[in-house]
Protein backbone atom coordinates (compact mmCIF):
# COMPACT_ATOMS: atom_id res chain seq x y z
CA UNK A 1 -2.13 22.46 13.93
CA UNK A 2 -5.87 21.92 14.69
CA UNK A 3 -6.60 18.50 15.78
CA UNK A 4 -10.18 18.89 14.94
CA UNK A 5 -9.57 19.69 11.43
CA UNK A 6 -6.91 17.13 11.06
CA UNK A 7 -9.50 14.68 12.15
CA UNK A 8 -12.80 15.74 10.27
CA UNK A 9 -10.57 15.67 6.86
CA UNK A 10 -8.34 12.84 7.41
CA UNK A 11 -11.55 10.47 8.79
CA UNK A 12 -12.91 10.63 4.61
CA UNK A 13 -9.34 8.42 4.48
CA UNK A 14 -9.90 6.60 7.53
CA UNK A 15 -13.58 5.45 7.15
CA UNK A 16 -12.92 3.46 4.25
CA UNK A 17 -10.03 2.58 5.82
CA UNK A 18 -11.42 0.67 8.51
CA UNK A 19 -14.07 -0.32 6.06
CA UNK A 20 -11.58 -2.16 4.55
CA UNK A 21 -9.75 -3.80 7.70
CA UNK A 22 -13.69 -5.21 8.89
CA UNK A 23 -14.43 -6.47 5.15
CA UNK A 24 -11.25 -8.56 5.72
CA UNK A 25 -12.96 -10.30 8.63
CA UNK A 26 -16.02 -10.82 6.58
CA UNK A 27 -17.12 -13.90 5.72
CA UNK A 28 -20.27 -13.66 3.69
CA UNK A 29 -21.47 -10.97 1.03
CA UNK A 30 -24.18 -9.89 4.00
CA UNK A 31 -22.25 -9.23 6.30
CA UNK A 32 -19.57 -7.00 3.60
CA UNK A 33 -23.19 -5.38 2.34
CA UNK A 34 -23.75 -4.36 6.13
CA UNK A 35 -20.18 -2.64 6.28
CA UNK A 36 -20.58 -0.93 3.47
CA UNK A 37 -24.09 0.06 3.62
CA UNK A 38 -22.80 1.64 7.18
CA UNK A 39 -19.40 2.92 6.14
CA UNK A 40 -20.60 4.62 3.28
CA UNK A 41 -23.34 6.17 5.23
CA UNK A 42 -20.79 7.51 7.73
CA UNK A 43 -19.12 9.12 4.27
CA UNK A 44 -22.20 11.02 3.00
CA UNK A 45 -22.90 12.64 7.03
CA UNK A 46 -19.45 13.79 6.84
CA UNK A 47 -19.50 15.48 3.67
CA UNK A 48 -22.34 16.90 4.54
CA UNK A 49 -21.67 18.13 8.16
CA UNK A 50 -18.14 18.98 6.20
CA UNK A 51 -19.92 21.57 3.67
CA UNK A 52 -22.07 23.13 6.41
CA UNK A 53 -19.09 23.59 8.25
CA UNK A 54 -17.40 24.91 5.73
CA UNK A 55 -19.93 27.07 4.64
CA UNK A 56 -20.27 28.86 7.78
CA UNK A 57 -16.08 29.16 8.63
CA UNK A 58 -16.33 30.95 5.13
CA UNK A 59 -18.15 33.67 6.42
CA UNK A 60 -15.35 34.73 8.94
CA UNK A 61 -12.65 33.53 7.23
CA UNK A 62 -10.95 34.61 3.87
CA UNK A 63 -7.74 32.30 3.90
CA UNK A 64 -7.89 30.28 0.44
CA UNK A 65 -8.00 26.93 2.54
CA UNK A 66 -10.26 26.14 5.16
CA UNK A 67 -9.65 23.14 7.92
CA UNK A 68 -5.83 23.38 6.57
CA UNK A 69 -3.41 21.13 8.90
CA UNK A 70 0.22 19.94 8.35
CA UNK A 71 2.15 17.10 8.90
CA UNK A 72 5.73 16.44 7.94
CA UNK A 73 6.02 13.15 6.22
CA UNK A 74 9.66 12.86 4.09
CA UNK A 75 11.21 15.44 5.53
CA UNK A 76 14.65 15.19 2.52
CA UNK A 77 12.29 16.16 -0.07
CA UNK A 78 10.08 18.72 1.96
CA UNK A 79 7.24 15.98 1.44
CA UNK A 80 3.99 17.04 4.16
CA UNK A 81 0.71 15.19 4.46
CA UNK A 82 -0.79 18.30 3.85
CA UNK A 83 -4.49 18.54 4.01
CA UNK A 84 -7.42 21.56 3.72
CA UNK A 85 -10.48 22.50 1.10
CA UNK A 86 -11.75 24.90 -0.54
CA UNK A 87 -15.16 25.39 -2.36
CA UNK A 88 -14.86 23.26 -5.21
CA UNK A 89 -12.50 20.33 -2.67
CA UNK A 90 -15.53 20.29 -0.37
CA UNK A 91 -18.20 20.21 -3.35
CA UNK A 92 -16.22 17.07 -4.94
CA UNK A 93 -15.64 15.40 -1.50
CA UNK A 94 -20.10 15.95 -1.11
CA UNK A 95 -20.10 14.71 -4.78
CA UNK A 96 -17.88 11.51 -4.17
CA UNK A 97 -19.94 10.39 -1.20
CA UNK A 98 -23.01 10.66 -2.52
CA UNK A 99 -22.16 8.53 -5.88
CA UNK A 100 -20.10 5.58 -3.19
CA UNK A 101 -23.45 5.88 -1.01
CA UNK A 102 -25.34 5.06 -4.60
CA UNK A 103 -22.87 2.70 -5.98
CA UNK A 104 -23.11 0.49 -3.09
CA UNK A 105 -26.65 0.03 -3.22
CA UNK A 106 -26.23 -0.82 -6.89
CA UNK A 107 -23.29 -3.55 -6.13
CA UNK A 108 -25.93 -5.52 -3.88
CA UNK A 109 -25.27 -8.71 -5.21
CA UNK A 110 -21.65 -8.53 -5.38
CA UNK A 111 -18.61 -10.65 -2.81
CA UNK A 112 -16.50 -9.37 -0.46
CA UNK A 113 -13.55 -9.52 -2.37
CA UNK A 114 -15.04 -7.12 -4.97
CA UNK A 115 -15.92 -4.33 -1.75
CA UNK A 116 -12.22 -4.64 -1.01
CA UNK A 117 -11.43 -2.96 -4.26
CA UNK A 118 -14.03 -0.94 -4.31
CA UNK A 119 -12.81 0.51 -0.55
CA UNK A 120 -9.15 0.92 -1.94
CA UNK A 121 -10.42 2.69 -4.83
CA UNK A 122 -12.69 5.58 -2.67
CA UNK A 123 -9.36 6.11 -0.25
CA UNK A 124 -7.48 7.07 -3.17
CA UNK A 125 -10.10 9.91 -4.33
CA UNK A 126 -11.31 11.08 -1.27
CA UNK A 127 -7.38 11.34 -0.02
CA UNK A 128 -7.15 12.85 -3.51
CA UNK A 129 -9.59 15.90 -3.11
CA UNK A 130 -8.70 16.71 0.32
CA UNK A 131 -4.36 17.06 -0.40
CA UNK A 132 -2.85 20.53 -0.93
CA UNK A 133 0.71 18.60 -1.34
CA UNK A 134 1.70 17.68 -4.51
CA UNK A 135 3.08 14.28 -4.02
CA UNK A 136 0.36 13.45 -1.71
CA UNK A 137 -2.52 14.23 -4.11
CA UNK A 138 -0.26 11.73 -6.92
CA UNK A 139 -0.27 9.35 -4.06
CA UNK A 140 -3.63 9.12 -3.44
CA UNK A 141 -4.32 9.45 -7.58
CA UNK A 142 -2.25 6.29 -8.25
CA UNK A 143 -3.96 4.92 -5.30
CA UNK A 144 -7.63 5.56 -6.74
CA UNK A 145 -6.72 3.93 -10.42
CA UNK A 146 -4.69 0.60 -9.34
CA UNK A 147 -7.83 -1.22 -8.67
CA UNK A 148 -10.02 -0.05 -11.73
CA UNK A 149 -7.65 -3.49 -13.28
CA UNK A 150 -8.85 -5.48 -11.54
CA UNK A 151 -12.41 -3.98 -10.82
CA UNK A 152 -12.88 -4.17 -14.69
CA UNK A 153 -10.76 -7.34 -15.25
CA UNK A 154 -12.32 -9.63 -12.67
CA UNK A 155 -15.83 -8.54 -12.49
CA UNK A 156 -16.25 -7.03 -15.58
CA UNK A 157 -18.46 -7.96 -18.94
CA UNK A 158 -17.07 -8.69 -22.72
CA UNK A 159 -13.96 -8.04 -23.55
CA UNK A 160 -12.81 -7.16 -19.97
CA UNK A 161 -9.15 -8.32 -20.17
CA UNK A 162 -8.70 -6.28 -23.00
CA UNK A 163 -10.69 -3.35 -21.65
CA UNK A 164 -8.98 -3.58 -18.29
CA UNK A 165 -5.68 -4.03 -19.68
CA UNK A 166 -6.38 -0.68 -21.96
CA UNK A 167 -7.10 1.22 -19.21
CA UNK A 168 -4.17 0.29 -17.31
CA UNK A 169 -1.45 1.33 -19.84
CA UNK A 170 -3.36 4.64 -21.05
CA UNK A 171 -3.85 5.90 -17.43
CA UNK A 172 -0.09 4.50 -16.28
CA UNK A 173 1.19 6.27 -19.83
CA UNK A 174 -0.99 9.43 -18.05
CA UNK A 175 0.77 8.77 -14.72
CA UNK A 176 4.14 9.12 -15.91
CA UNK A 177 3.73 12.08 -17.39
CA UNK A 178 2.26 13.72 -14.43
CA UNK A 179 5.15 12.82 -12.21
CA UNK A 180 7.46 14.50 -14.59
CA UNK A 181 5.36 17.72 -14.26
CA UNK A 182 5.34 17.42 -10.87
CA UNK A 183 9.24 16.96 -10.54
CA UNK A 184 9.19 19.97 -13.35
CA UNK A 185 7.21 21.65 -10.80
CA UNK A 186 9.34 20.77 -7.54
CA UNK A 187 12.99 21.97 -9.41
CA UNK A 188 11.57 24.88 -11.37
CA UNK A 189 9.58 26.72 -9.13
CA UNK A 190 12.48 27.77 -6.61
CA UNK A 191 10.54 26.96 -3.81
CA UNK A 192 12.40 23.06 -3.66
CA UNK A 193 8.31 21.85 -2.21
CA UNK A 194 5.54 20.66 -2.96
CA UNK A 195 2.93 22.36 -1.44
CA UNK A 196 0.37 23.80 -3.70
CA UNK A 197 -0.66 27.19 -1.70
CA UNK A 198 2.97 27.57 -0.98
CA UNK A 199 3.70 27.53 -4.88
CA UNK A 200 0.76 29.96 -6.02
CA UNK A 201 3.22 32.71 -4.37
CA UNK A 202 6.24 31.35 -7.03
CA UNK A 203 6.36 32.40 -10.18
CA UNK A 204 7.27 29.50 -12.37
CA UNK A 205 9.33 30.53 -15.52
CA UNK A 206 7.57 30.97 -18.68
CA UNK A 207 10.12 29.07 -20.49
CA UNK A 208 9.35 26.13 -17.77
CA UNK A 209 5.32 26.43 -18.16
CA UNK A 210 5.82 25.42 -21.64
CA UNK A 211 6.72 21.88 -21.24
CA UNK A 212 5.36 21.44 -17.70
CA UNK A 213 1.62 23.02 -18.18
CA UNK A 214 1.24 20.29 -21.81
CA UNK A 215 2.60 17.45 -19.04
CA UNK A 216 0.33 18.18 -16.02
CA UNK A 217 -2.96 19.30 -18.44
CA UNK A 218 -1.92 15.99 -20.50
CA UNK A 219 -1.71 13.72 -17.32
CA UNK A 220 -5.24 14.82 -15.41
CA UNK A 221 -7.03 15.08 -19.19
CA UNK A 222 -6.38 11.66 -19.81
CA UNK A 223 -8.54 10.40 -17.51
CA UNK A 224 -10.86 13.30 -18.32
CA UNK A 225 -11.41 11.71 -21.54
CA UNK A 226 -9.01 14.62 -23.60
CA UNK A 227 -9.54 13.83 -27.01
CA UNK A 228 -7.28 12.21 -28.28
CA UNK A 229 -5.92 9.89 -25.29
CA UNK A 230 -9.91 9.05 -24.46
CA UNK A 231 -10.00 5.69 -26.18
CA UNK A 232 -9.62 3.93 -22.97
CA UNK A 233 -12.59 5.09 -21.72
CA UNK A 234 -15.64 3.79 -23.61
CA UNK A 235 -14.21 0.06 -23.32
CA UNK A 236 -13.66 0.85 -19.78
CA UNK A 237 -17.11 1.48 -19.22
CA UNK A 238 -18.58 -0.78 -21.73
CA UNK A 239 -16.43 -3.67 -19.96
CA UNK A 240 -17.34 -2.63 -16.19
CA UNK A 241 -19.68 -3.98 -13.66
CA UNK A 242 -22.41 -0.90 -13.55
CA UNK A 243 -21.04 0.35 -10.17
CA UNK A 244 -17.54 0.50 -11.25
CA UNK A 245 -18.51 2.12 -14.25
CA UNK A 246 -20.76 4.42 -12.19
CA UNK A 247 -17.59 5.59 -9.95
CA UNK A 248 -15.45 5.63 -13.37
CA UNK A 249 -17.94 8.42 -14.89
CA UNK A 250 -18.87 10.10 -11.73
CA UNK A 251 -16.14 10.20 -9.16
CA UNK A 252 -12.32 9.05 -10.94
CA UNK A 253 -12.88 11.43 -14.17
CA UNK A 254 -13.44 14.71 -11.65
CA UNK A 255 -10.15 13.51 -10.36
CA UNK A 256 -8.49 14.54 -13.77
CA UNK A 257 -10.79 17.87 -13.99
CA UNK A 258 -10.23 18.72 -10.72
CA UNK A 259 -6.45 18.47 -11.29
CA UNK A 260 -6.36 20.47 -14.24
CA UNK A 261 -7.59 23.16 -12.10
CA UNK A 262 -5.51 22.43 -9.27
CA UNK A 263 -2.26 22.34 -10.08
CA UNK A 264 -1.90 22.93 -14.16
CA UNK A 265 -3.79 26.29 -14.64
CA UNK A 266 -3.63 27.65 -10.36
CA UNK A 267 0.23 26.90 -10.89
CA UNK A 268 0.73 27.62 -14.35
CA UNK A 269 -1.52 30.38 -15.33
CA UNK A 270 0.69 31.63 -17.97
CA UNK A 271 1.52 28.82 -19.95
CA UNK A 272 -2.15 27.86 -20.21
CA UNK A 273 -2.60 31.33 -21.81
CA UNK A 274 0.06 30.86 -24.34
CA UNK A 275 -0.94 26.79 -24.88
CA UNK A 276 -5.09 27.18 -24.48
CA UNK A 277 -5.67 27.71 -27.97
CA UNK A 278 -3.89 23.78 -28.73
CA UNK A 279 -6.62 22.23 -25.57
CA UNK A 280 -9.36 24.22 -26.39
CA UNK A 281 -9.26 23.06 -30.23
CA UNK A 282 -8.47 19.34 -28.65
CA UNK A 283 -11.78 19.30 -25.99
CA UNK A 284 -14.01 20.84 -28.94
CA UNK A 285 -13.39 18.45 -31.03
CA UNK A 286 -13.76 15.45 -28.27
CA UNK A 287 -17.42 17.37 -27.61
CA UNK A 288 -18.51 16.98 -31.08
CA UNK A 289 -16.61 13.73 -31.91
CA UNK A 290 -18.30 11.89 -28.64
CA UNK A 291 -21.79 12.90 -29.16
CA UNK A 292 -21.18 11.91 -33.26
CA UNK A 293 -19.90 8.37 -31.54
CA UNK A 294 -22.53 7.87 -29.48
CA UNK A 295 -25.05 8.53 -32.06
CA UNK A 296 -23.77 5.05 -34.02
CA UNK A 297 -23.92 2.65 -31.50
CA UNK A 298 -26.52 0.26 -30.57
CA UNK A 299 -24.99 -0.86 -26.89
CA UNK A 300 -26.81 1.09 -24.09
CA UNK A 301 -23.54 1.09 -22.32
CA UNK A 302 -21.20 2.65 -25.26
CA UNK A 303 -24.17 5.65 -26.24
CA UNK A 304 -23.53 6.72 -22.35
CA UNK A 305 -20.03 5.98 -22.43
CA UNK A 306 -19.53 8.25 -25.47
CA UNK A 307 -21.67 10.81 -24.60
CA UNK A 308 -19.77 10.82 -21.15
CA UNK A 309 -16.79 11.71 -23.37
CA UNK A 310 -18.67 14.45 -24.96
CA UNK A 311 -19.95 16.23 -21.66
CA UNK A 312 -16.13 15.66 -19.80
CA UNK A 313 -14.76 17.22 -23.20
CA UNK A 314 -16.75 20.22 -22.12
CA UNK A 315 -15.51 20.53 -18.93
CA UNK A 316 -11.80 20.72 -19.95
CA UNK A 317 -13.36 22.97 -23.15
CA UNK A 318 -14.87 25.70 -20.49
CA UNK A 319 -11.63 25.20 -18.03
CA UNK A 320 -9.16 25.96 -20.52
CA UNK A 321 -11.67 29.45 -21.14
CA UNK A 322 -9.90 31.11 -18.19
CA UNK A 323 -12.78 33.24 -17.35
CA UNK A 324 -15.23 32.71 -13.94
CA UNK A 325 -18.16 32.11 -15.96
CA UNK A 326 -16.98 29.51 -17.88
CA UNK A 327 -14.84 27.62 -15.09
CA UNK A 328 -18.29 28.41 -12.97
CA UNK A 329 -20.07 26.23 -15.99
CA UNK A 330 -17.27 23.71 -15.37
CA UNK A 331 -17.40 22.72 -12.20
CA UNK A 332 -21.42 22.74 -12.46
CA UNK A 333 -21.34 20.28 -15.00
CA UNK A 334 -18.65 18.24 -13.00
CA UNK A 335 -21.00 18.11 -10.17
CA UNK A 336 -23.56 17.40 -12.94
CA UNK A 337 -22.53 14.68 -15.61
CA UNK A 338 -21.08 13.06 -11.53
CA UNK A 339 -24.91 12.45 -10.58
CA UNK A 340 -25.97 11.87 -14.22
CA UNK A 341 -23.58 9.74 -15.62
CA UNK A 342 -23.51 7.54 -12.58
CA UNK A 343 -27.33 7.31 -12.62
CA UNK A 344 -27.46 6.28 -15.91
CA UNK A 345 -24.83 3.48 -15.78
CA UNK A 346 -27.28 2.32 -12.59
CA UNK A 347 -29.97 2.48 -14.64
CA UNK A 348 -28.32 0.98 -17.39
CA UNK A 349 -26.97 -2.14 -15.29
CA UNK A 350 -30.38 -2.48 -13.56
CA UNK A 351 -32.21 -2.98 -17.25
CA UNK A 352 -29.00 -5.66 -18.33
CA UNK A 353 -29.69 -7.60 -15.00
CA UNK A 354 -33.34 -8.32 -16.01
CA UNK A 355 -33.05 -8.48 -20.03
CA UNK A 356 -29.82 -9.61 -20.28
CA UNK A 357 -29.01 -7.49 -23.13
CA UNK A 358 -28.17 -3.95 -24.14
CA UNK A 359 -28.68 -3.48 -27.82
CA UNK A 360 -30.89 -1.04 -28.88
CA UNK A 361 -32.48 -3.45 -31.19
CA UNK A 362 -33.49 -6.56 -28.94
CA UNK A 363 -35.54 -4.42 -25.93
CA UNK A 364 -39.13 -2.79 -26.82
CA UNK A 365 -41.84 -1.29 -25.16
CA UNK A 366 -40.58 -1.86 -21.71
CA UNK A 367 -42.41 1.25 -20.23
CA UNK A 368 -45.24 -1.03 -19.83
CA UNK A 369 -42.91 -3.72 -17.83
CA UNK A 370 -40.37 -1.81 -15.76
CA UNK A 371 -42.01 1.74 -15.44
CA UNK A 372 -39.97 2.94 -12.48
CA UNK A 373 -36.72 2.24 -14.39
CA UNK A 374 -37.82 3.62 -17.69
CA UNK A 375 -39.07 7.04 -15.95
CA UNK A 376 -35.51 7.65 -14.39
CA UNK A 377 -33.97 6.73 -17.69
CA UNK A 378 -35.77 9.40 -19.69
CA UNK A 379 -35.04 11.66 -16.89
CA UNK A 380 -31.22 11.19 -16.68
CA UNK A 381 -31.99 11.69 -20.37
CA UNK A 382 -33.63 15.12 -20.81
CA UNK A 383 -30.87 16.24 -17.71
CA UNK A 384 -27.92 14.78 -20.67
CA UNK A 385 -29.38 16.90 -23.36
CA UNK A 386 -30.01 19.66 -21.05
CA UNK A 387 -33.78 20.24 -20.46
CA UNK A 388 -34.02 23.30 -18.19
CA UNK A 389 -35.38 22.46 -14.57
CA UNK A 390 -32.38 19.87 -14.26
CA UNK A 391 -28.77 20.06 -13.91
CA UNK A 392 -27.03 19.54 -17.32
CA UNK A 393 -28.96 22.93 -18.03
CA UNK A 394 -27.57 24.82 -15.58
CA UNK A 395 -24.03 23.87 -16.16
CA UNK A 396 -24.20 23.98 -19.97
CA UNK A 397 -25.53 27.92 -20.08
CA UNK A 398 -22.99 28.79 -18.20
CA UNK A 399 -20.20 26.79 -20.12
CA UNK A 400 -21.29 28.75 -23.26
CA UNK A 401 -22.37 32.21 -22.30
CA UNK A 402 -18.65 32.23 -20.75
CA UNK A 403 -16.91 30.84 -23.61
CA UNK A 404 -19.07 33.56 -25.39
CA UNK A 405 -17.38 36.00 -23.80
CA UNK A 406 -14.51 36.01 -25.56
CA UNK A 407 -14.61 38.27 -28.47
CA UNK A 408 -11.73 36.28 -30.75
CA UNK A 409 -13.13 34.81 -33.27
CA UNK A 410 -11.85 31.40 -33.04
CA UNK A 411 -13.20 30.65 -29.52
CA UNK A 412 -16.36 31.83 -30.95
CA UNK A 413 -16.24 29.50 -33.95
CA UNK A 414 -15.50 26.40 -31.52
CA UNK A 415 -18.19 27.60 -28.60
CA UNK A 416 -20.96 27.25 -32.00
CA UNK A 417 -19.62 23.92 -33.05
CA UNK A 418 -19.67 22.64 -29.15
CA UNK A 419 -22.93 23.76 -28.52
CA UNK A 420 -24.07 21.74 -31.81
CA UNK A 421 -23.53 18.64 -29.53
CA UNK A 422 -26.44 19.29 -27.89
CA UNK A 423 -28.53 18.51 -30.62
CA UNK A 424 -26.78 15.79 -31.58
CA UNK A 425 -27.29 14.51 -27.98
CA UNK A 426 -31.34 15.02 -28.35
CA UNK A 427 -30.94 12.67 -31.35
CA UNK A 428 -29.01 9.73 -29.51
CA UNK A 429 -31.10 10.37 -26.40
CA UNK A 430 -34.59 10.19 -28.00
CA UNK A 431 -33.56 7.55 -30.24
CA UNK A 432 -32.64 5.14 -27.47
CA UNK A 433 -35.72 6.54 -25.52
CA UNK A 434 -38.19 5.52 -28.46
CA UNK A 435 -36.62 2.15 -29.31
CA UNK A 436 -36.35 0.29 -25.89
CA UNK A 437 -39.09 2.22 -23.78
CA UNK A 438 -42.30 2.48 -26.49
CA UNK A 439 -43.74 0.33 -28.79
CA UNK A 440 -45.01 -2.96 -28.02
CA UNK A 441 -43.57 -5.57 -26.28
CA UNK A 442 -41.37 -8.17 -29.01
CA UNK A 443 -39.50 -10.69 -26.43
CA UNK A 444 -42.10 -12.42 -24.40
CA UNK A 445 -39.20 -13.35 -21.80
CA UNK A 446 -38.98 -8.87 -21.00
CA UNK A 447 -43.03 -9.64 -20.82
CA UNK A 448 -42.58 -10.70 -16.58
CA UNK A 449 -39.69 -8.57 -15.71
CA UNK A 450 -39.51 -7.65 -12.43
CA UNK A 451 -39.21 -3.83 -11.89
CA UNK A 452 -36.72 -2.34 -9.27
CA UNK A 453 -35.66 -3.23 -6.06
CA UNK A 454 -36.01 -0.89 -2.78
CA UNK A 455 -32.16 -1.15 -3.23
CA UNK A 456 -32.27 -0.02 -6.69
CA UNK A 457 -34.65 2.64 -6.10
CA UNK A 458 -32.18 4.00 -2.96
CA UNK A 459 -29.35 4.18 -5.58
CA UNK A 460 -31.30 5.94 -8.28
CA UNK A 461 -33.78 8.16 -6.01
CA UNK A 462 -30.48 9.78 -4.23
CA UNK A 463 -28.88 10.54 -7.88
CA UNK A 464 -32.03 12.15 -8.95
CA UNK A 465 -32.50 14.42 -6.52
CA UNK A 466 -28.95 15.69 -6.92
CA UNK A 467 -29.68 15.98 -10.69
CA UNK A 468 -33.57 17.94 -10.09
CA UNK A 469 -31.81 19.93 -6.79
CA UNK A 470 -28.65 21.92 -8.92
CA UNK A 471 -31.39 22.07 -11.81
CA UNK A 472 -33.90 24.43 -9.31
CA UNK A 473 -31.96 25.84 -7.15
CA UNK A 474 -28.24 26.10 -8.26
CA UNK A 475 -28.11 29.21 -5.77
CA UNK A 476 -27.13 26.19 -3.71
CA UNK A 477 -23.72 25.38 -4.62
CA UNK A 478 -22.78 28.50 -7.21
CA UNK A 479 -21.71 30.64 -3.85
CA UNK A 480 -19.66 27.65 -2.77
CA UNK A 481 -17.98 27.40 -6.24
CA UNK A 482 -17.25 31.32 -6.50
CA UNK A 483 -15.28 31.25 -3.07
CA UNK A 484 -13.32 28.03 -4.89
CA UNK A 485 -12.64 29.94 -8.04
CA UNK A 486 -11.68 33.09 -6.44
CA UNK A 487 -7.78 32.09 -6.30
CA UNK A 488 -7.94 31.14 -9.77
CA UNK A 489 -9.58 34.66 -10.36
CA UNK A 490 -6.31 35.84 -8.80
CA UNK A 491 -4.00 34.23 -10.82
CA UNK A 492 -5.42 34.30 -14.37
């Protein structure tokens, strides 16, 4: 076992970790902003010193994990902390930084007590994205959705009880099934463990994939939004503070995506070739069906929480493809609705702080009050609806010129429909665009708003230049998602 690896991967649990120990001896919101202004900076260097790193080890190194290290934990039931990346690990772990580096500037004004939460939360899904054991990954996953609750329940908006108490059940519901696939996985597979790269080399019987693949793809699409166990999510968000809501869209939902990939299609490859037909038909229709949504409401927060179901239907949509261009497409737009959707709900909480509303139909014309906030609104925008130069274009071509590829023609038939969302999502975009940003100004109270913060502008700035940086030059991160998807390649 390397002790450097076991360190460099195990200190994106132990950061937040301490962070959390120090909050506890807080005792004022400045000095909690401090810690996590400094712990969450100590994140971001280490993903990034972690993807050079990784990046260069790749280029001597074939093995399908990198950093891998292993430490027995329950010994009865073969349990190991067992830790290592790959390509798309080490682009979700960059990912997940950056939107807890963002989210923390856009939580300025909140306690202590809320940070605590908010640390527990981040161990969960960066221990999440850096397990290769099964139980330890469902560990860390039940870890990373406990304190949503009481995130959304405490500090949340509206109906937050309700909201909070939604989410609970749906994503508990979600839970259970997973640890039966898991357990499925554990008995089945002959192998009696629960290491993932251990189990690519077993062949699970086809008579076993069909029950386990529906329970695993079931569990991790629920909190992908998989229509039609999504209705949790758009009260969720709608109920949320703005940074919860921004680590709900951009960091816990990858959790589910990345899962799927993971462990239901690496492990199962076979029963999601018999059963894709049922989850492609069921993501399709959550594309279409979320941008249709988002089209009726008038709440800023529900058109971006429905058209977050749309764009995470699309990931499942171009994972359940089975082909590298496709599953190329769907970890680009993982890494891309991550930045956008979390830059919009910051945008979206930064215009509620100052007008104290988010219907459509009481803001006007506030391009001439809060310029700085309306520009990166229209820009998170055009990136949703997929204006080339930014990242929702990127990820989106690829999504449907793989799905394309198939010559059957009922994955044809749904790739047309799903692409239709895009024009849908021009009309819900531009709508909202024209109504609250141009015209003249009808509430003299939005007449003296004050535009953003240098805090605000740190949380939004960073986002964007994710978003405009995998729009230019997605050369960037498509060589590091190729070396992820090559053991896929292998098994499908």
């Amino acid at each position: 076992m390397n002790i450097f690896h076991l360190t460099l991967l195990s200190s994106f649990v132990v950061v937040p970790l301490l962070m959390l120990v120090v909050l506890f001896l807080c005792r004022n919101a400045r000095q909690a902003r401090t810690v996590m202004v400094i712990g969450s900076s100590i994140l971001l260097m280490l993903a990034m010193v972690l993807t050079l790193l990784f990046v260069r080890e790749r280029a001597v190194s074939n093995a399908p994990m990198l950093f891998v290290s292993d430490l027995v934990w329950y010994a009865p039931l073969n349990i190991h902390y067992s830790i290592g990346v790959d390509g798309i690990s080490t682009l979700m772990l960059l990912l997940s930084a950056i939107i807890v580096f963002a989210a923390v500037f856009s939580s300025w004004q909140m306690n202590r007590d809320y940070f605590l939460w908010f640390c527990l939360l981040i161990i969960g899904a960066f221990g999440f994205f850096i397990s290769t054991d099964l139980f330890t990954m469902f560990m860390f996953y039940e870890t990373a959705l406990i304190p949503m609750y009481l995130l959304v329940g405490i500090w949340g908006t509206g109906k937050k009880e309700y909201a909070a108490m939604k989410l609970a059940l749906m994503l508990m519901g979600a839970s259970a099934l997973l640890l039966m696939g898991i357990l499925g996985i554990y008995y089945t597979s002959g192998a009696k463990t629960m290491n993932v790269q251990t189990l690519i080399d077993m062949n699970i019987p086809l008579m076993h994939q069909y029950w386990i693949f529906p329970l695993i793809f079931i569990g991790f699409g629920t909190l992908c939004a998989l229509f039609p166990f999504h209705t949790w999510s758009p009260d969720g968000y709608a109920s949320a503070p703005s940074a919860v809501s921004m680590l709900h869209a951009g960091l816990l939902k990858k959790l589910g995506a990345y899962g799927c990939f993971r462990v239901a299609i690496c492990l199962m490859p076979q029963g999601a070739h018999e059963l894709s037909w049922i989850f492609i038909t069921l993501a399709a229709t959550g594309v279409v069906y979320g941008a249709f949504c988002a089209v009726r409401q008038t709440d800023l927060k529900y058109i971006n929480a429905y058209s977050s179901v749309s764009h995470c239907g699309l990931i499942l949509f171009a994972i359940m493809m089975l082909n590298e261009t496709a599953m190329k497409g769907a970890v680009l737009q993982m890494l891309s609705h991550g930045l956008m959707a979390a830059l919009f709900f910051a945008v979206i909480g930064m215009i509620y702080s100052r007008t104290h509303t988010r219907q459509l139909n009481e803001m006007s014309g506030l391009m001439k009050v809060i310029p700085f906030l309306s520009i990166i609104y229209i820009i998170a925008g055009f990136a949703s609806l997929g204006l080339p130069g930014l990242s929702g274009f990127v990820a989106e071509m690829n999504i449907f010129v793989g799905a394309f590829e198939h010559d059957d023609i009922f994955r044809r038939v749904l790739t047309i429909a799903a692409t239709g969302s895009i024009v849908i999502t021009a009309v819900y975009i531009l709508q909202a665009v024209g109504k609250i940003f141009y015209g003249s100004v009808t509430n003299e109270k939005h007449r003296q708003l004050p535009d953003a913060f240098w805090y605000d502008k740190v949380s939004t700035l960073i986002l964007l230049a994710g978003v405009i940086l995998i729009g230019l030059a997605p050369f960037l991160v498509s060589g590091i998602i190729e070396d992820g998807l090559s053991v896929f390649q292998l098994r499908i």
